[in-house]
Protein backbone atom coordinates (compact mmCIF):
# COMPACT_ATOMS: atom_id res chain seq x y z
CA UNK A 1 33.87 -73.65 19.07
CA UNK A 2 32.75 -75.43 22.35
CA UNK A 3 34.62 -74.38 25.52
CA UNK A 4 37.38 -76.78 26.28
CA UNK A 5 38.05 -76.81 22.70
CA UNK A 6 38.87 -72.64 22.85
CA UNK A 7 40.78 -73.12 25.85
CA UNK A 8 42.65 -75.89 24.29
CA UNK A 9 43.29 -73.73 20.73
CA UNK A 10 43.71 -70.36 23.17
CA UNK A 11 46.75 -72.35 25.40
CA UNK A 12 48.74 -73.26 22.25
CA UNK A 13 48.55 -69.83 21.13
CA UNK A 14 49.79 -68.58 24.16
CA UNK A 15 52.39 -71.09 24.33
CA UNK A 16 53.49 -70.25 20.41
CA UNK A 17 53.84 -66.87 22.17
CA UNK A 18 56.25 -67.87 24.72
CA UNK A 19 58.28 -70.36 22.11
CA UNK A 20 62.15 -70.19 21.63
CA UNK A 21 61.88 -67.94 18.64
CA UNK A 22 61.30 -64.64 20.71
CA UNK A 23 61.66 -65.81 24.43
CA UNK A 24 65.13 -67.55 25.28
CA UNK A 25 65.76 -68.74 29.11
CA UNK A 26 69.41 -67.99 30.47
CA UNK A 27 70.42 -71.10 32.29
CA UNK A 28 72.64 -69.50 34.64
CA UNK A 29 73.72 -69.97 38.20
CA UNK A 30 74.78 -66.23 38.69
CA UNK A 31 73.28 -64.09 40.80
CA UNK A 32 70.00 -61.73 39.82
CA UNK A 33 72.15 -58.44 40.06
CA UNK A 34 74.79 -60.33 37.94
CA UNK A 35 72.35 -60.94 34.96
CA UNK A 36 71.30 -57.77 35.11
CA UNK A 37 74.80 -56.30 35.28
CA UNK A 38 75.30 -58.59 32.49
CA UNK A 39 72.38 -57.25 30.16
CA UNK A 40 71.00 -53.86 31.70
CA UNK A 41 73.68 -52.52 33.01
CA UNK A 42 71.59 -49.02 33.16
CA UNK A 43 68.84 -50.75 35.51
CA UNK A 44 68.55 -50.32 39.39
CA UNK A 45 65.73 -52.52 40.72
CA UNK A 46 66.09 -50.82 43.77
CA UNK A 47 65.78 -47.61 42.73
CA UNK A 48 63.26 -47.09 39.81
CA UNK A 49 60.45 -45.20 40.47
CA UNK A 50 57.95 -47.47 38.35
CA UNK A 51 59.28 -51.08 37.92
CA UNK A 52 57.30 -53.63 35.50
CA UNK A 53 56.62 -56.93 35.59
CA UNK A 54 55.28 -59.79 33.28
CA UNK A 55 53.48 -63.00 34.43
CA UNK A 56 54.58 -66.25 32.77
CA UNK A 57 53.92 -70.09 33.21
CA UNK A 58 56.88 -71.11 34.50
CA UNK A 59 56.94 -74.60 33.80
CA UNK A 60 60.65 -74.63 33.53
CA UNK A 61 61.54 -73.01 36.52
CA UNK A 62 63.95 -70.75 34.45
CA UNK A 63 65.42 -67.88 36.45
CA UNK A 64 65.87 -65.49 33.58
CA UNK A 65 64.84 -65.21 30.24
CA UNK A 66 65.36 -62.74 27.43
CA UNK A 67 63.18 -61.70 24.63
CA UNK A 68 63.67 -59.77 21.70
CA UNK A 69 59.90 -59.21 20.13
CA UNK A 70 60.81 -58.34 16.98
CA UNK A 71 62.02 -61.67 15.78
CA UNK A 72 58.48 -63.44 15.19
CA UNK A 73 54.98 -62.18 15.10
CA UNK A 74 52.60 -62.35 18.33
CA UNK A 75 49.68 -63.96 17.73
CA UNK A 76 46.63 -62.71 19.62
CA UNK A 77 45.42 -65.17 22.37
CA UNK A 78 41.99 -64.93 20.80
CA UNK A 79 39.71 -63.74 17.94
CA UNK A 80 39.32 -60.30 20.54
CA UNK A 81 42.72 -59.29 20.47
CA UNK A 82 43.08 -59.84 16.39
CA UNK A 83 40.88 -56.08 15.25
CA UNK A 84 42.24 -54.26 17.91
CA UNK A 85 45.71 -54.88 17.13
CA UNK A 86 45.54 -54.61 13.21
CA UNK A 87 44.03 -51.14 13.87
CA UNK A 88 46.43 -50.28 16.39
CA UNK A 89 49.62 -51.58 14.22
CA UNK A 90 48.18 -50.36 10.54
CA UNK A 91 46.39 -47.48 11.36
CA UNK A 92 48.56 -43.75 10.87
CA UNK A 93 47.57 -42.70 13.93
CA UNK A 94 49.37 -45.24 15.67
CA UNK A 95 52.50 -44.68 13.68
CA UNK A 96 54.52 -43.55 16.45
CA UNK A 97 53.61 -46.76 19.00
CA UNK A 98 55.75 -50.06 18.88
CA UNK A 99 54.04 -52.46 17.15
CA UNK A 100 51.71 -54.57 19.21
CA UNK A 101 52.54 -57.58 17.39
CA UNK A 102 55.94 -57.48 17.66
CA UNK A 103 55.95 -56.69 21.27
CA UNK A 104 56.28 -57.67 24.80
CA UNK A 105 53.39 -57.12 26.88
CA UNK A 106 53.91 -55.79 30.64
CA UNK A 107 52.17 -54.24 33.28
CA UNK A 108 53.15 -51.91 36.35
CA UNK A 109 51.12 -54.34 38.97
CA UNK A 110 53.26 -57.56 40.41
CA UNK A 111 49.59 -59.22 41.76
CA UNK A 112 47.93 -58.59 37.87
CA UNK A 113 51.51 -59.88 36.27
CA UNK A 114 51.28 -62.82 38.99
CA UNK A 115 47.27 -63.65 37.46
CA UNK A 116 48.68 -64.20 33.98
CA UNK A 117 51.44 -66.29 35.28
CA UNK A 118 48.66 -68.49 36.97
CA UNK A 119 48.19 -67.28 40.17
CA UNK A 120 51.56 -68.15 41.07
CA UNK A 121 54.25 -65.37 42.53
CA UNK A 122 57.11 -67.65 41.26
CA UNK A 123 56.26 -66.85 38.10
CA UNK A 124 55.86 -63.19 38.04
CA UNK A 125 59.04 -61.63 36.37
CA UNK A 126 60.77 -58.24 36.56
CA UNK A 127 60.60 -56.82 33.02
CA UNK A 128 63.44 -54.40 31.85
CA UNK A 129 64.79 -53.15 28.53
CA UNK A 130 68.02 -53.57 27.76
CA UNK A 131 68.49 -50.20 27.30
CA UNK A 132 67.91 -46.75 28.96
CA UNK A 133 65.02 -44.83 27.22
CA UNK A 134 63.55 -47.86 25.41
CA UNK A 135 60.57 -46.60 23.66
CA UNK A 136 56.79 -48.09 25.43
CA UNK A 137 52.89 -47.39 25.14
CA UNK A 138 51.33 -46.80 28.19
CA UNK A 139 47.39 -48.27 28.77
CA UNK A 140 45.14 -45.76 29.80
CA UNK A 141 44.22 -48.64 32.27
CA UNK A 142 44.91 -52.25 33.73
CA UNK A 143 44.02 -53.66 30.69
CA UNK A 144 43.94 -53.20 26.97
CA UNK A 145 40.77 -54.66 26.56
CA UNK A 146 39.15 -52.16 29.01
CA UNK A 147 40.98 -48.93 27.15
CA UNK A 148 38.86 -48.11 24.85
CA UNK A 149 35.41 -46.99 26.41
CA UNK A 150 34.23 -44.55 23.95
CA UNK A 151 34.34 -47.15 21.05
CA UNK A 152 32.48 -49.68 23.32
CA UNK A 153 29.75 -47.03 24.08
CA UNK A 154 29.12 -46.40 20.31
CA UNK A 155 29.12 -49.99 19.50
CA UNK A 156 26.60 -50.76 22.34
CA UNK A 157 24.25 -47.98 20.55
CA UNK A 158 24.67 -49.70 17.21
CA UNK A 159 23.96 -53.03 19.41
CA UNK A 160 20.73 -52.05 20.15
CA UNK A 161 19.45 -51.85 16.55
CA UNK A 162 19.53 -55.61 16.55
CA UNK A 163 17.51 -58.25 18.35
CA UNK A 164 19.98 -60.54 19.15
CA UNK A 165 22.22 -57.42 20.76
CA UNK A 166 19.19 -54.91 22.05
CA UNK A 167 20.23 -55.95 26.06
CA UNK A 168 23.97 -56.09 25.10
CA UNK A 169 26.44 -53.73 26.58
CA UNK A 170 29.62 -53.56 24.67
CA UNK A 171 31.95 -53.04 28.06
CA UNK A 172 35.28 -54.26 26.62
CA UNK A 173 36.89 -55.09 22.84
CA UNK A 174 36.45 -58.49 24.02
CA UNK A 175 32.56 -57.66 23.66
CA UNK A 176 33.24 -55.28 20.55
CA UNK A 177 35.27 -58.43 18.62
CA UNK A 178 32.12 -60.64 19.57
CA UNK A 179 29.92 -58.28 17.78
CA UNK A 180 31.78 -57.70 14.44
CA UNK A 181 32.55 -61.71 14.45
CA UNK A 182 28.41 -62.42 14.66
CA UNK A 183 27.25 -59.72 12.59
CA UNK A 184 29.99 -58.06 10.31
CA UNK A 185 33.18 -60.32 10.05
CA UNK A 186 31.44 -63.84 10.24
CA UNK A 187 34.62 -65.28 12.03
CA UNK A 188 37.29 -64.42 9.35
CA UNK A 189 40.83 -63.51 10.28
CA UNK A 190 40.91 -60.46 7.54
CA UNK A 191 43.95 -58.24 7.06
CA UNK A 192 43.64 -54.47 7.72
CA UNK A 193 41.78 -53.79 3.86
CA UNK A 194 39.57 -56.54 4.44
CA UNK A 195 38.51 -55.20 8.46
CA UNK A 196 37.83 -51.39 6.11
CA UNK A 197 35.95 -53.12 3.66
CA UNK A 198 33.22 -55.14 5.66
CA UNK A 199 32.86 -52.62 8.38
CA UNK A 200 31.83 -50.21 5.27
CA UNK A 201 29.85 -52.72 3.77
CA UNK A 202 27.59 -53.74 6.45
CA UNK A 203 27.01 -50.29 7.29
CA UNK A 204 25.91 -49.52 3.89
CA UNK A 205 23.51 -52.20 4.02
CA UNK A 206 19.83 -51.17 3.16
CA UNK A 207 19.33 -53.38 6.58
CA UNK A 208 21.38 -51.41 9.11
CA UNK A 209 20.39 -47.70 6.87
CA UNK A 210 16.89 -48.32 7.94
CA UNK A 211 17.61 -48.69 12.02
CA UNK A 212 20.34 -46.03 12.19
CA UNK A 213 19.01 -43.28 14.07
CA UNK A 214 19.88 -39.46 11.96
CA UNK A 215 21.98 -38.17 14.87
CA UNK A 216 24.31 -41.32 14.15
CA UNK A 217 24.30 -41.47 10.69
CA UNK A 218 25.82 -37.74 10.98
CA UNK A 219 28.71 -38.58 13.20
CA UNK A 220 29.48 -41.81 11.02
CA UNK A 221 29.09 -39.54 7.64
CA UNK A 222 31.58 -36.19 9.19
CA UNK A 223 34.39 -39.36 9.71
CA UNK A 224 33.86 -40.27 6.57
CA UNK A 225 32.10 -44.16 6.96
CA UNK A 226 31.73 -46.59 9.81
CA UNK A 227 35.50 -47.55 9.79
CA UNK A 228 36.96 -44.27 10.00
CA UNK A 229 34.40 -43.71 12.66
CA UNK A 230 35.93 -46.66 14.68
CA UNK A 231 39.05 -45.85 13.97
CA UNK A 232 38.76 -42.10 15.15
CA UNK A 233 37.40 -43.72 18.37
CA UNK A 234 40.53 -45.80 18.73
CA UNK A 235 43.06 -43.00 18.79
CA UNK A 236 45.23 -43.13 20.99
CA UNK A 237 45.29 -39.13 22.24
CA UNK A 238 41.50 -39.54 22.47
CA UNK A 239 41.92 -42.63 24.79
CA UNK A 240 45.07 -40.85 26.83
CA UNK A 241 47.21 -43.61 25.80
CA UNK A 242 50.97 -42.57 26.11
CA UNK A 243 54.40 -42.70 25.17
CA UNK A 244 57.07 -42.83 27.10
CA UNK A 245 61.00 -43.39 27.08
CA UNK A 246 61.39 -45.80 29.67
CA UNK A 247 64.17 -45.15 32.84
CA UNK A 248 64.75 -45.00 36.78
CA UNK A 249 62.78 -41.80 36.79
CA UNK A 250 59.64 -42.61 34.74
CA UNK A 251 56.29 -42.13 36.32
CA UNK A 252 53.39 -44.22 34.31
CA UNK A 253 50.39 -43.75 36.59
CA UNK A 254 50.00 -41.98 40.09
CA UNK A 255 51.76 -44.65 42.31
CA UNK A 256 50.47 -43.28 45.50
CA UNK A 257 46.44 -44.92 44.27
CA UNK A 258 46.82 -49.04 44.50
CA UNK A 259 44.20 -49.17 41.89
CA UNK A 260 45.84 -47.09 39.54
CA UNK A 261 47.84 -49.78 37.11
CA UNK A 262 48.92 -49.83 33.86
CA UNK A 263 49.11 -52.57 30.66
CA UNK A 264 52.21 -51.84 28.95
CA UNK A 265 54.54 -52.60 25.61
CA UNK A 266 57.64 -52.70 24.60
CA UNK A 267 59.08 -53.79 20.80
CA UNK A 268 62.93 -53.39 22.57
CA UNK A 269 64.60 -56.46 23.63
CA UNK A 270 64.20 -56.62 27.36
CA UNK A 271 65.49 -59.08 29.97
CA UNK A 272 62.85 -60.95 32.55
CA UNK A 273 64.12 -61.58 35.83
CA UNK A 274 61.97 -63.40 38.39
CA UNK A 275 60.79 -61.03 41.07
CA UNK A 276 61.30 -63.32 43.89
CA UNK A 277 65.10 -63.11 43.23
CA UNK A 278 65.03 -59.60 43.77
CA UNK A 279 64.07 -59.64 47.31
């Protein structure tokens, strides 16, 4: 796909994201603490320990919006997002983590929330639950794409059996999805059987048999094939992701270390007020 035509295909898909069925704006003239009076009664915005935000293109100039992720199914903004999230929403060890794709997507950093809303303050968004205690995964970093580092550093081993991929470093899932789509997927959406079955098949390949060195052939072999391998790399204990009833009180990540931030998600309706409002 040439550049401007990804960009073009990856800003529909973001705006599908953001359409009426899951995202509704409040056209209201009432005050910020009044919506949120209104909504989330529970909520204090000036005294919660760890507030979140989400960034959004605010062409509308909309105030406040609610969401309520459940209702429609979010569609990854590209092919990277697509393996990662039908492991992390089919696989048993996720069973106890909202649903990626039926949730809202936050983070505990106003300046990263104001990137995705393009570089634009106005559009960076206080994101609350409507309820006390809502139920959220916690990133063990910024990003989700940069959470996963022992599953990148296998995959940059298995790189290196191929010419094409010898100099390749697998630092993010964006790097990891590149690699199945080239050499194992061959740019198919597949479903969460269809991921199991070619990861097993092209490491059963006489190909890939011959290059795998013995030490790696016993890890994959103990977990049972390549995709149980990957999977076991993706848990979420092994990649201190967490869970956490979100309130006033909750501490994601150590505040006092400007660096420290956290990607975030929610499946629990939740209310967006913009930030700027707030102050």
């Amino acid at each position: 796909m040439e550049p401007r035509s990804k960009y073009m295909h990856e800003m529909k898909t973001y705006q599908k994201f953001l359409n009426e069925s899951r995202t509704i704006a409040i056209k209201s003239k009432k005050t910020a603490l009044d919506i949120i009076a209104k909504y989330a009664p529970w909520y204090d915005p000036y005294n919660c320990v760890t507030p979140l935000y989400r960034g959004l293109d605010n062409y509308e100039k909309i105030n406040y919006r609610l969401t309520n992720p459940k209702k429609s199914y979010r569609e990854p903004s590209n092919d990277a997002a697509n393996y990662q999230q039908l492991i992390m929403d089919e696989n048993p060890s996720w069973k106890d983590y909202p649903k990626r794709g039926y949730s809202v997507i936050g983070t505990t950093s106003d300046k990263i929330a104001g990137l995705y809303g393009g570089d634009d303050y106005n559009a960076v968004f206080r994101l609350i639950p409507l309820k006390e205690n809502s139920l959220f995964g916690v990133c063990p970093k910024a990003d989700i794409w940069t959470s996963f580092p022992k599953l990148c550093d296998f995959y940059s081993e298995i790189c290196e059996l191929f010419n094409n991929y010898e100099d390749f470093d697998i630092e993010s899932i964006s790097d990891w999805s590149d690699f199945l789509k080239d050499e194992i997927i061959h740019n198919i959406q597949p479903d969460y059987n269809e991921l199991e079955t070619k990861i097993n098949a092209f490491y059963i390949n006489d190909d890939i048999q011959s290059r795998i060195s013995p030490d790696l052939k016993n890890k994959i072999a103990k977990a049972g094939g390549l995709f149980n391998y990957t999977v076991k790399l993706m848990e979420p204990k092994l990649n201190k992701f967490k869970l956490i009833n979100y309130n006033l009180t909750s501490v994601i990540y150590n505040i006092s270390n400007v660096f420290d931030n956290r990607e975030v998600w929610t499946s629990a309706e939740c209310l967006m007020v913009k930030e700027s409002l707030l102050h």
